[in-house]
PDB file of N, CA and C in Angstrom:
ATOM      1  N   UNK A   1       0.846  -1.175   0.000  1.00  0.00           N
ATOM      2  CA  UNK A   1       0.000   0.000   0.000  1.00  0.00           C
ATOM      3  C   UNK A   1       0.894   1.243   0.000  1.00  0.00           C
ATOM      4  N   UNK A   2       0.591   2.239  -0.501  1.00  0.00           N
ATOM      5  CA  UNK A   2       1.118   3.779  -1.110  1.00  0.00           C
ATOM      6  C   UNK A   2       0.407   4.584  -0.402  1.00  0.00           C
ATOM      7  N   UNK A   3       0.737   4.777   0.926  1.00  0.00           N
ATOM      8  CA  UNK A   3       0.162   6.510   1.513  1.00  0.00           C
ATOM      9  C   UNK A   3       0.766   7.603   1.289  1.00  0.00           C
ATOM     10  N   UNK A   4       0.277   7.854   0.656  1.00  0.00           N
ATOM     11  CA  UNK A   4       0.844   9.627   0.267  1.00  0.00           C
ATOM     12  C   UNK A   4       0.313  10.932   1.284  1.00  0.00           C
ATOM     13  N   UNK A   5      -0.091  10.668   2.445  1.00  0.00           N
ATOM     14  CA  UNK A   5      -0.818  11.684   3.173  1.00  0.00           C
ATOM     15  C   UNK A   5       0.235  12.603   3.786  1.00  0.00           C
ATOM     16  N   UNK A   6       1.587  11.737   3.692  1.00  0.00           N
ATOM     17  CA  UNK A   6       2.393  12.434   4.358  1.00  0.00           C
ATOM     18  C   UNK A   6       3.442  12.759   4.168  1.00  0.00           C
ATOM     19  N   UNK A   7       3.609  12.981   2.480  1.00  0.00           N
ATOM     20  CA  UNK A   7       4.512  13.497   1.749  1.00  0.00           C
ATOM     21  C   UNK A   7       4.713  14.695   1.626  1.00  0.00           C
ATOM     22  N   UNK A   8       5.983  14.905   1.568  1.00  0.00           N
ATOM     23  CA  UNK A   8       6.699  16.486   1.611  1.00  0.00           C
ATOM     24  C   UNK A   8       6.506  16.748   0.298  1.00  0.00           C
ATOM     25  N   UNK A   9       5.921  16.939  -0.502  1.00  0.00           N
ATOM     26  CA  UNK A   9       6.134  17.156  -1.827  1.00  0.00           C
ATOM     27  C   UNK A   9       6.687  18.691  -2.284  1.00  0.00           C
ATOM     28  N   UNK A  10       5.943  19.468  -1.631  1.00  0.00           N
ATOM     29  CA  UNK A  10       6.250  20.763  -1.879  1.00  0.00           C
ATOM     30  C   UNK A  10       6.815  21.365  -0.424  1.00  0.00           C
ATOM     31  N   UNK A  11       8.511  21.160  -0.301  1.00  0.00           N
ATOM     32  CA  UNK A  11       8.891  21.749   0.659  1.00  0.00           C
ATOM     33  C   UNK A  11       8.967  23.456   0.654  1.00  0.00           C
ATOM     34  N   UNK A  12       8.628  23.740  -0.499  1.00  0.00           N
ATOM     35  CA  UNK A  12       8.860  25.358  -0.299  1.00  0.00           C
ATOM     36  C   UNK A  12       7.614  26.106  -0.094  1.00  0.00           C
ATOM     37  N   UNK A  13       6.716  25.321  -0.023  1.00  0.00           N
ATOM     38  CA  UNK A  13       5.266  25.588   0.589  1.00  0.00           C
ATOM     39  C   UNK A  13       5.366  25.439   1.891  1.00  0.00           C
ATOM     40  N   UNK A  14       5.840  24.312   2.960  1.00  0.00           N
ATOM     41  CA  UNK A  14       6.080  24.266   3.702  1.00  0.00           C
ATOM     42  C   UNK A  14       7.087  25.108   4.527  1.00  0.00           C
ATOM     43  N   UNK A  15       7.783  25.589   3.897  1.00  0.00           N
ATOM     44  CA  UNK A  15       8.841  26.438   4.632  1.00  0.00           C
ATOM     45  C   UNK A  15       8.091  28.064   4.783  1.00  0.00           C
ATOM     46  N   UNK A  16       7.553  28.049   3.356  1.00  0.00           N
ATOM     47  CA  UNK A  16       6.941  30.038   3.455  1.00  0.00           C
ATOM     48  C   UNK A  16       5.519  29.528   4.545  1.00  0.00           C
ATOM     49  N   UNK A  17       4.952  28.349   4.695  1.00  0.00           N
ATOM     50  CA  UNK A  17       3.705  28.726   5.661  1.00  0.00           C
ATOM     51  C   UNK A  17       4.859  28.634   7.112  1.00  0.00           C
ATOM     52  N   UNK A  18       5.981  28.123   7.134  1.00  0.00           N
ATOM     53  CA  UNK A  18       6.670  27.490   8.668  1.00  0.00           C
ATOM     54  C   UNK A  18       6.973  28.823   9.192  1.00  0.00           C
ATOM     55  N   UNK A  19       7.820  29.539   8.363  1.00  0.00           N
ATOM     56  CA  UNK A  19       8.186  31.228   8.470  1.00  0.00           C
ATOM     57  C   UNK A  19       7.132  32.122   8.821  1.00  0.00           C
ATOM     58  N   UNK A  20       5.742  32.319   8.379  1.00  0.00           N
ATOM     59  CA  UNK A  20       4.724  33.109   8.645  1.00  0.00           C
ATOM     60  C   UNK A  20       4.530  32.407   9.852  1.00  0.00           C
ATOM     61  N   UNK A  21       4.335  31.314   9.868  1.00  0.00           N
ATOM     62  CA  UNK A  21       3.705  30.925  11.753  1.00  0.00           C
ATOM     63  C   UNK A  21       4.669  31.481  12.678  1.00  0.00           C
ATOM     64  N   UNK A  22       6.070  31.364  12.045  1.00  0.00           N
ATOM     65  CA  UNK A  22       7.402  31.743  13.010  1.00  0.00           C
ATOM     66  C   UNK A  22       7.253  33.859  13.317  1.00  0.00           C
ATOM     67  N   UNK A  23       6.549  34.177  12.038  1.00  0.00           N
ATOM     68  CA  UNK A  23       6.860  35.250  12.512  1.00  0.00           C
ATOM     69  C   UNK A  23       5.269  36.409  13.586  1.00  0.00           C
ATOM     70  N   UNK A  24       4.401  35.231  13.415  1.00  0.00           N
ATOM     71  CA  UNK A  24       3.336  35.319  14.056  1.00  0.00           C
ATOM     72  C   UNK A  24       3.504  35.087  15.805  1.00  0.00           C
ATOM     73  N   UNK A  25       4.366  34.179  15.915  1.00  0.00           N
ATOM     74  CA  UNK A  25       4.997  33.284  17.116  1.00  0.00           C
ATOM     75  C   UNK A  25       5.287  34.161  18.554  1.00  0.00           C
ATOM     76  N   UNK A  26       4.449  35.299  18.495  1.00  0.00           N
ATOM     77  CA  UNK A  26       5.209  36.340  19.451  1.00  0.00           C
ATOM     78  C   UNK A  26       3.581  36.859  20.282  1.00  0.00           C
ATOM     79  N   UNK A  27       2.939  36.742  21.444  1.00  0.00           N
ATOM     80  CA  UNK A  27       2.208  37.631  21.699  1.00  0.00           C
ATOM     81  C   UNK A  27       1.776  39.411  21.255  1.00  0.00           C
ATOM     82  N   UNK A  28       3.062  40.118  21.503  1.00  0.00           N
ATOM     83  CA  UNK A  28       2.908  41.066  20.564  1.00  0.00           C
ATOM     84  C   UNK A  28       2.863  41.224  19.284  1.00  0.00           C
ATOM     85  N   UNK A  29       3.249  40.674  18.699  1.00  0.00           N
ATOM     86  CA  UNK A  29       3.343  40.050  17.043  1.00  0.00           C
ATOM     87  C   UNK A  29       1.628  40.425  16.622  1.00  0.00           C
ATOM     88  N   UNK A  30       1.206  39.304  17.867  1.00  0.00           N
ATOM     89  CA  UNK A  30      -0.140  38.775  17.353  1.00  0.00           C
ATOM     90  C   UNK A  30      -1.102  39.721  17.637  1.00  0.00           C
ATOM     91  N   UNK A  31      -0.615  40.508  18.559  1.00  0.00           N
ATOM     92  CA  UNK A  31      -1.348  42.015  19.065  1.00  0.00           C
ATOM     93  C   UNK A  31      -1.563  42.774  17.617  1.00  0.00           C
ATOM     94  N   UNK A  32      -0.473  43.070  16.990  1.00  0.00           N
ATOM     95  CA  UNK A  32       0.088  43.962  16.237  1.00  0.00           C
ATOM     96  C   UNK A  32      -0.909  43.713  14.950  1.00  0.00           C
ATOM     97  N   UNK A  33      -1.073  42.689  14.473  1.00  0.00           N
ATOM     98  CA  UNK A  33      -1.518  42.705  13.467  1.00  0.00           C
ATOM     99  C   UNK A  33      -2.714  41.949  13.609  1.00  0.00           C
ATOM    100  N   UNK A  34      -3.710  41.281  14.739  1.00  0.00           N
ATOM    101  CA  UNK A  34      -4.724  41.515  15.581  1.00  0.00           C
ATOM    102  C   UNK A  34      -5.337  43.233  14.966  1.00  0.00           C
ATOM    103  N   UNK A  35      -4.470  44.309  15.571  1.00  0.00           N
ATOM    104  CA  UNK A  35      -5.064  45.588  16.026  1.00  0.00           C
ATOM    105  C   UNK A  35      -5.028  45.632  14.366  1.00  0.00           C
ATOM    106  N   UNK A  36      -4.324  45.787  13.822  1.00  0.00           N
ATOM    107  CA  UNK A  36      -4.076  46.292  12.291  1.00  0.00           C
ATOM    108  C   UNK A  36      -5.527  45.756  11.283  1.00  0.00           C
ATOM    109  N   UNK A  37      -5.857  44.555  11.632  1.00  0.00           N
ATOM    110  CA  UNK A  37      -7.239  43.789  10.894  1.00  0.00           C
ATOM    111  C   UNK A  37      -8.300  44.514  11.668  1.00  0.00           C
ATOM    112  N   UNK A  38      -8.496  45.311  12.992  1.00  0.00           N
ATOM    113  CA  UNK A  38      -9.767  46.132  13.052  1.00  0.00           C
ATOM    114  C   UNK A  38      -9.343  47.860  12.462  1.00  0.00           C
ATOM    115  N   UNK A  39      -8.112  47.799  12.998  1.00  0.00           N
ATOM    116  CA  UNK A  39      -8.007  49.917  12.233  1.00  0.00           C
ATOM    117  C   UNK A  39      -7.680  49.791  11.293  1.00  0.00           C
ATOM    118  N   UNK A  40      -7.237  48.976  10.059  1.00  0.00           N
ATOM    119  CA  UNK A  40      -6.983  48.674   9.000  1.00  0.00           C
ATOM    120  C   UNK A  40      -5.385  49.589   8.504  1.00  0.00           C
ATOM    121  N   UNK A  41      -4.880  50.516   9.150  1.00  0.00           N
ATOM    122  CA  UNK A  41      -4.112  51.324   8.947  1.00  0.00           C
ATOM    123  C   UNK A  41      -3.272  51.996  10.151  1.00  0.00           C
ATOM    124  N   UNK A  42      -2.077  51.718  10.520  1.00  0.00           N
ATOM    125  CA  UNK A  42      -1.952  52.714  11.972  1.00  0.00           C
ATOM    126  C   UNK A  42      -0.455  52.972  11.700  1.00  0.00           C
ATOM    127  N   UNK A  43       0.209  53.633  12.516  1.00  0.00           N
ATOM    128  CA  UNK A  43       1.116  54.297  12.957  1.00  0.00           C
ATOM    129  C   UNK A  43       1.924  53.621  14.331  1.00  0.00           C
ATOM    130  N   UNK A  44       3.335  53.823  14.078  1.00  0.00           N
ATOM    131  CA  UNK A  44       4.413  53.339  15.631  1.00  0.00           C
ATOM    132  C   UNK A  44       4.311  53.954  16.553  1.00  0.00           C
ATOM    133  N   UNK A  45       3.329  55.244  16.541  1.00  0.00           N
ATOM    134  CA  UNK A  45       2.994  55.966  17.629  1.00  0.00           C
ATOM    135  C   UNK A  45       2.158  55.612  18.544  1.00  0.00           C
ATOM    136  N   UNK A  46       1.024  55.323  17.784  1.00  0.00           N
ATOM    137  CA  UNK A  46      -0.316  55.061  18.103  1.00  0.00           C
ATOM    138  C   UNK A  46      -0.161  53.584  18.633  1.00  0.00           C
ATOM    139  N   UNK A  47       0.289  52.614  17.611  1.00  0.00           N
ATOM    140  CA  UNK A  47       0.774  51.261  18.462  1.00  0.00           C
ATOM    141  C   UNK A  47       1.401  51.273  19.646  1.00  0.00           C
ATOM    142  N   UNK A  48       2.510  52.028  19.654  1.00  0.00           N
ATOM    143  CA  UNK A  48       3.435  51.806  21.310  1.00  0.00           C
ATOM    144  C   UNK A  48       2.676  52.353  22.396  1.00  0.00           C
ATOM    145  N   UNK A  49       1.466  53.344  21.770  1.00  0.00           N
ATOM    146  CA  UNK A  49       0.802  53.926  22.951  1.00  0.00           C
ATOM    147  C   UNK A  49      -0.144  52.941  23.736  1.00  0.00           C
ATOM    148  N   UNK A  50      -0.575  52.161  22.433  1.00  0.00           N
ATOM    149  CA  UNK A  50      -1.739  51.388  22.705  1.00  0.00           C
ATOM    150  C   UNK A  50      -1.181  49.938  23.867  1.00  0.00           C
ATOM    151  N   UNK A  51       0.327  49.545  22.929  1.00  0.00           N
ATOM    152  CA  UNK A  51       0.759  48.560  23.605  1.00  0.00           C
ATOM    153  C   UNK A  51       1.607  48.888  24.992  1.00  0.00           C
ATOM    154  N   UNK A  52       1.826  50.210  25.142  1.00  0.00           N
ATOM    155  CA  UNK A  52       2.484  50.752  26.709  1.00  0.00           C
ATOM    156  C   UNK A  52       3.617  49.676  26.420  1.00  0.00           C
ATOM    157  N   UNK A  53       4.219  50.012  24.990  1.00  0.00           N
ATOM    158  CA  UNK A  53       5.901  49.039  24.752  1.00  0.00           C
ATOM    159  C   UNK A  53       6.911  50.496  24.041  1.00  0.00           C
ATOM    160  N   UNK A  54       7.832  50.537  24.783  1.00  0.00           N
ATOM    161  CA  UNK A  54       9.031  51.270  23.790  1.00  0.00           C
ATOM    162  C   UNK A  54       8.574  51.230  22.167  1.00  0.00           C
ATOM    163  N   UNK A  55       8.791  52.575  21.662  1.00  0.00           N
ATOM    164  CA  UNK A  55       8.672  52.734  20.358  1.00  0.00           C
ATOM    165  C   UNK A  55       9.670  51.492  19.720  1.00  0.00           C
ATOM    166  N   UNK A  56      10.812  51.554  20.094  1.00  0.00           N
ATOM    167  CA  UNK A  56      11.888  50.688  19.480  1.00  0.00           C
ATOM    168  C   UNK A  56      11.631  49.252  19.750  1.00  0.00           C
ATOM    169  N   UNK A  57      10.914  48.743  20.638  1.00  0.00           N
ATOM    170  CA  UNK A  57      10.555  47.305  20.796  1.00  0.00           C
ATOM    171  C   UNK A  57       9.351  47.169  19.905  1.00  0.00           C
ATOM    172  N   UNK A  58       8.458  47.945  19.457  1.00  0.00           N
ATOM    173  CA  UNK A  58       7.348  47.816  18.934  1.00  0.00           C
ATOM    174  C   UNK A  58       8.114  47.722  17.273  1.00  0.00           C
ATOM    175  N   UNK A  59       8.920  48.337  16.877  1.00  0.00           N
ATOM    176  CA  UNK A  59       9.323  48.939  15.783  1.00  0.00           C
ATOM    177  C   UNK A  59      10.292  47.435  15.640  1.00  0.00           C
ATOM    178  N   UNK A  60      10.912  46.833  16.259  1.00  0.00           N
ATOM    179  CA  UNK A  60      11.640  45.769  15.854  1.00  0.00           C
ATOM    180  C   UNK A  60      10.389  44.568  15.544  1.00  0.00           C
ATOM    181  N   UNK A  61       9.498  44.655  16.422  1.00  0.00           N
ATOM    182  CA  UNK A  61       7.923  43.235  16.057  1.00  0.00           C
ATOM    183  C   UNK A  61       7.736  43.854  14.360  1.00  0.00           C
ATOM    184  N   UNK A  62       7.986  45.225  13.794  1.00  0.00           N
ATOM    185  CA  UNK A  62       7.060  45.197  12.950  1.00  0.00           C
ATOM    186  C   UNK A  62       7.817  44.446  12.052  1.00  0.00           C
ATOM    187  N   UNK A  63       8.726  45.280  11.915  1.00  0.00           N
ATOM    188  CA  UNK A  63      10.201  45.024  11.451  1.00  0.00           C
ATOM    189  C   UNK A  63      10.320  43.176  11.076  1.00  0.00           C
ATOM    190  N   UNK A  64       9.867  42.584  11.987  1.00  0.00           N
ATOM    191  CA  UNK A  64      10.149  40.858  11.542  1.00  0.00           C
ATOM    192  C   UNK A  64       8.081  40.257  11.109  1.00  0.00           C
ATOM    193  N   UNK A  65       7.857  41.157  11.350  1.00  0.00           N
ATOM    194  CA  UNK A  65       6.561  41.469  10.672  1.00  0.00           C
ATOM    195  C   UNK A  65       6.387  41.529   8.927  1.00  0.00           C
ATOM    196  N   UNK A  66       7.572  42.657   8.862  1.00  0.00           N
ATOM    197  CA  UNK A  66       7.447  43.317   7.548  1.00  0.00           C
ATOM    198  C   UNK A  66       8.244  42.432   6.898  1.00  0.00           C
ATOM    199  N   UNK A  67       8.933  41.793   7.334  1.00  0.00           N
ATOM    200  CA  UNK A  67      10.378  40.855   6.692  1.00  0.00           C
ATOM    201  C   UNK A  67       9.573  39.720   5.909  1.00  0.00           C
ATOM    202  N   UNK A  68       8.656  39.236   6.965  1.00  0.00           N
ATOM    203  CA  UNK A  68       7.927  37.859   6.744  1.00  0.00           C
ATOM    204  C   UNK A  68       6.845  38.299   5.756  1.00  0.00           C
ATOM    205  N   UNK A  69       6.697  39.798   5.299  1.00  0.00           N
ATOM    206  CA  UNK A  69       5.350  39.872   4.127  1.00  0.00           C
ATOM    207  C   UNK A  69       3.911  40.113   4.678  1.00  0.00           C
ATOM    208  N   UNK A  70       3.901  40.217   6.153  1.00  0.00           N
ATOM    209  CA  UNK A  70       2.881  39.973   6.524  1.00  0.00           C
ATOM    210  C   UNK A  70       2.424  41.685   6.715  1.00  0.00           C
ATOM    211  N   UNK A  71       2.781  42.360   6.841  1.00  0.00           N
ATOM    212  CA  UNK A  71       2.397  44.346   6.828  1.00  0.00           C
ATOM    213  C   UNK A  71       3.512  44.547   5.648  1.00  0.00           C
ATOM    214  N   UNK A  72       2.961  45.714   5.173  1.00  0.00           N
ATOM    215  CA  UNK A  72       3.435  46.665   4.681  1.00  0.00           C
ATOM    216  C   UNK A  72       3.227  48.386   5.018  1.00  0.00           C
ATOM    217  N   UNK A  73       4.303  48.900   4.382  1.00  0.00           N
ATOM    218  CA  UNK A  73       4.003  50.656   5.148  1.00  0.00           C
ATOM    219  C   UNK A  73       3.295  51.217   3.825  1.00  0.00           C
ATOM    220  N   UNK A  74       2.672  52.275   4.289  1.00  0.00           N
ATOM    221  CA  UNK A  74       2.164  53.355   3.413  1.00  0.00           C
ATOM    222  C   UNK A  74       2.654  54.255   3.871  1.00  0.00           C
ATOM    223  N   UNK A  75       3.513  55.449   2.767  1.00  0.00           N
ATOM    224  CA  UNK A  75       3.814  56.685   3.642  1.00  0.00           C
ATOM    225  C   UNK A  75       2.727  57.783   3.286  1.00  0.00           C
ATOM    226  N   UNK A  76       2.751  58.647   4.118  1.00  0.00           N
ATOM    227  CA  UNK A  76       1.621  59.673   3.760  1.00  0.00           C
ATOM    228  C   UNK A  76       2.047  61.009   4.385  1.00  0.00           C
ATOM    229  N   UNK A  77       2.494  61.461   3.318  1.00  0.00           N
ATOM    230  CA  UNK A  77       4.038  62.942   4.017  1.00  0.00           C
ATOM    231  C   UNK A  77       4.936  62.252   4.646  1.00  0.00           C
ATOM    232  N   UNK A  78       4.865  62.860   5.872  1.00  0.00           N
ATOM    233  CA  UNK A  78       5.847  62.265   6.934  1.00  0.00           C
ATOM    234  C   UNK A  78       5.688  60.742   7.735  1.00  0.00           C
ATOM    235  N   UNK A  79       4.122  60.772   7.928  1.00  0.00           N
ATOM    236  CA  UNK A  79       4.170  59.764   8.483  1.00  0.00           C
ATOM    237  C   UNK A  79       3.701  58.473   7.569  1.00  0.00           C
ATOM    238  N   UNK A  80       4.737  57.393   8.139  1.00  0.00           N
ATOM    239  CA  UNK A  80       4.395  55.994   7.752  1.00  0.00           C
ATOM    240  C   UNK A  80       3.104  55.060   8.689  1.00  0.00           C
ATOM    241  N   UNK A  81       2.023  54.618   7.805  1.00  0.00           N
ATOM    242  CA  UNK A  81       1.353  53.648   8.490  1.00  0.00           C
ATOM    243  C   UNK A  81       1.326  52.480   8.378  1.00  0.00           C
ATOM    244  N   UNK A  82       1.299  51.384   8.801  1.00  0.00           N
ATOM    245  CA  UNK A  82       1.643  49.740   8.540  1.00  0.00           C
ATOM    246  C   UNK A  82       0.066  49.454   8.239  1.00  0.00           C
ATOM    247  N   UNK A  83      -0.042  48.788   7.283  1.00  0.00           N
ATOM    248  CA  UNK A  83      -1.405  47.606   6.566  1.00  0.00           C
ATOM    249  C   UNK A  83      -0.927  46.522   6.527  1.00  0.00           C
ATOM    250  N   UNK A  84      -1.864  45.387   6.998  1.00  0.00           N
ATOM    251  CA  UNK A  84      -1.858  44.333   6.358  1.00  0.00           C
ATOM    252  C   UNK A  84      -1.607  44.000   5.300  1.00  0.00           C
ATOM    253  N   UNK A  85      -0.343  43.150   4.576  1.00  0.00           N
ATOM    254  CA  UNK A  85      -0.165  42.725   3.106  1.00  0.00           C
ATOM    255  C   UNK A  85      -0.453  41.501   2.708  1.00  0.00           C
ATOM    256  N   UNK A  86      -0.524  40.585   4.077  1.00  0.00           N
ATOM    257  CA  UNK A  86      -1.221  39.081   3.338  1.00  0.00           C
ATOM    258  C   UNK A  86      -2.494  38.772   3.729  1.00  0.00           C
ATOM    259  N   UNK A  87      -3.139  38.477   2.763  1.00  0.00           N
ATOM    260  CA  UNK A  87      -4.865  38.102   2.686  1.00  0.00           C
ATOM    261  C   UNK A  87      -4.697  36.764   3.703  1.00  0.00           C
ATOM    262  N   UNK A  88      -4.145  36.210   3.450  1.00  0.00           N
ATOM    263  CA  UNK A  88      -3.977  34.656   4.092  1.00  0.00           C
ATOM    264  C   UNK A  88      -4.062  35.002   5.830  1.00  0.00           C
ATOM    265  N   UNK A  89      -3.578  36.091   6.370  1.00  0.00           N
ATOM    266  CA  UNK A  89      -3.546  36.686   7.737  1.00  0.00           C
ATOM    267  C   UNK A  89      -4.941  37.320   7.969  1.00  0.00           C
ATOM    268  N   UNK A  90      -5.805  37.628   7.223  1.00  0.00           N
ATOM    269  CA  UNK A  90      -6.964  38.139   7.332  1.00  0.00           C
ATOM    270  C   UNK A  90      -8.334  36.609   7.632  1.00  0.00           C
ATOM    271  N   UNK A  91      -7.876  35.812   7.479  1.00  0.00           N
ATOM    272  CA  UNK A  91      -8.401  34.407   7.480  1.00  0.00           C
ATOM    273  C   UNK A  91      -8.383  33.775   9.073  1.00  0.00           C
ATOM    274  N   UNK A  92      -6.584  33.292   8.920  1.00  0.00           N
ATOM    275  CA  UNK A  92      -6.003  33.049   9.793  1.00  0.00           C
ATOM    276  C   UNK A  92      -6.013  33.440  11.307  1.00  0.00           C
ATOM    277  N   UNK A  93      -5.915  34.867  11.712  1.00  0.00           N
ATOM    278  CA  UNK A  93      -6.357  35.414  12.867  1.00  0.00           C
ATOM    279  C   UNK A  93      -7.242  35.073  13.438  1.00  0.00           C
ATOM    280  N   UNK A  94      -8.579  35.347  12.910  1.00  0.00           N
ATOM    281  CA  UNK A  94      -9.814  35.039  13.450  1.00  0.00           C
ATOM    282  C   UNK A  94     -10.423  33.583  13.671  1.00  0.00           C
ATOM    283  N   UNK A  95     -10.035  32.336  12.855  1.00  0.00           N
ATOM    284  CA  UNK A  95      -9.686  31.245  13.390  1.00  0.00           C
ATOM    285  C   UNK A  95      -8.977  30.936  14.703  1.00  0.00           C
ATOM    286  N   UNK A  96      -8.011  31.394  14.803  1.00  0.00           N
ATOM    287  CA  UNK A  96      -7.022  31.201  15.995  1.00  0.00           C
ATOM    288  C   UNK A  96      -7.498  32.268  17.307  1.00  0.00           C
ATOM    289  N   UNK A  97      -8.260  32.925  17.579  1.00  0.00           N
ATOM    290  CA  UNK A  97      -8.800  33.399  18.038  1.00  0.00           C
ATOM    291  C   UNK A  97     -10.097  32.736  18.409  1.00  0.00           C
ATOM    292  N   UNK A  98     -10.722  31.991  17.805  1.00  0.00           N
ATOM    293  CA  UNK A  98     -12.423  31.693  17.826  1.00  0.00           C
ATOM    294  C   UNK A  98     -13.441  32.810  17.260  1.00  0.00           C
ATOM    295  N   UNK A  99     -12.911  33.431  16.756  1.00  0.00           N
ATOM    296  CA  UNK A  99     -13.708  34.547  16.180  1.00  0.00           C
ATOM    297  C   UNK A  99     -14.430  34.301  15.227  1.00  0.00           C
ATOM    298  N   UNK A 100     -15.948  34.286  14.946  1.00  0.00           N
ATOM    299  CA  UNK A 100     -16.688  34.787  13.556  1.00  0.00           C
ATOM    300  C   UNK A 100     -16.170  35.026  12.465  1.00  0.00           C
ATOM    301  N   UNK A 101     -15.850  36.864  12.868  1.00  0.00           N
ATOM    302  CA  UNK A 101     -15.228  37.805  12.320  1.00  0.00           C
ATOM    303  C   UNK A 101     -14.332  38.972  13.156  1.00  0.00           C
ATOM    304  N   UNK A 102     -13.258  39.212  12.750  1.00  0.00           N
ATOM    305  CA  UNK A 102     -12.644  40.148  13.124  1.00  0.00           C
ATOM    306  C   UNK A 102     -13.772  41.480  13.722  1.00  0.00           C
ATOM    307  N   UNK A 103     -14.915  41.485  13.698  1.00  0.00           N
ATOM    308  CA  UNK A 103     -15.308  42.859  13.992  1.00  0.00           C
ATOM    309  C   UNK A 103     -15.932  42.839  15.276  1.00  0.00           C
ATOM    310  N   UNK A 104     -15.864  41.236  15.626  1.00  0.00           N
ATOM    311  CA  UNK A 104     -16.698  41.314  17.218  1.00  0.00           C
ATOM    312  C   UNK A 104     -16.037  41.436  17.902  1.00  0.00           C
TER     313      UNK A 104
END
């Protein structure tokens, strides 16, 4: 008999979902882009205020945030705001949560 249920076939599928869980892997992490799927748009200001964390500790989560694909910035003049860049995180969250939807 031939089980295939548990073949690696596509390790590079496996590695880009292993990396997004890795870079999710952080309570604040999960804060961060948690808060980002209800304001859809925010600022390192407004985050560190919210999270009562050093600008620079908040700014390094985004930072392995932004690495992994998962936010991106918008600038707008001076200031930069972080969005969500993967749809797949808009799914994901609210599963792992027990949530409906992100809006309850």
């Amino acid at each position: 008999m031939n089980n295939t249920a548990f073949q690696h076939s596509d390790s590079k599928q496996y590695n880009e979902l292993a990396e997004l869980l890795k870079a999710l892997s952080h309570p604040v992490r999960l804060c961060i882009v948690r808060g980002l799927m209800r304001k859809k748009k925010c600022n390192v200001s407004y985050m560190q205020e919210c999270l009562d964390l050093p600008q620079s500790t908040v700014s390094q989560h985004l930072q392995k945030l932004r690495s992994a694909g998962i936010v991106a910035t918008e600038r707008n003049g001076l200031e930069v705001n972080y969005v969500l860049a993967d749809q797949r995180i808009e799914q994901m969250i609210p599963i792992l949560f027990g949530e409906e939807d992100c809006e309850s």
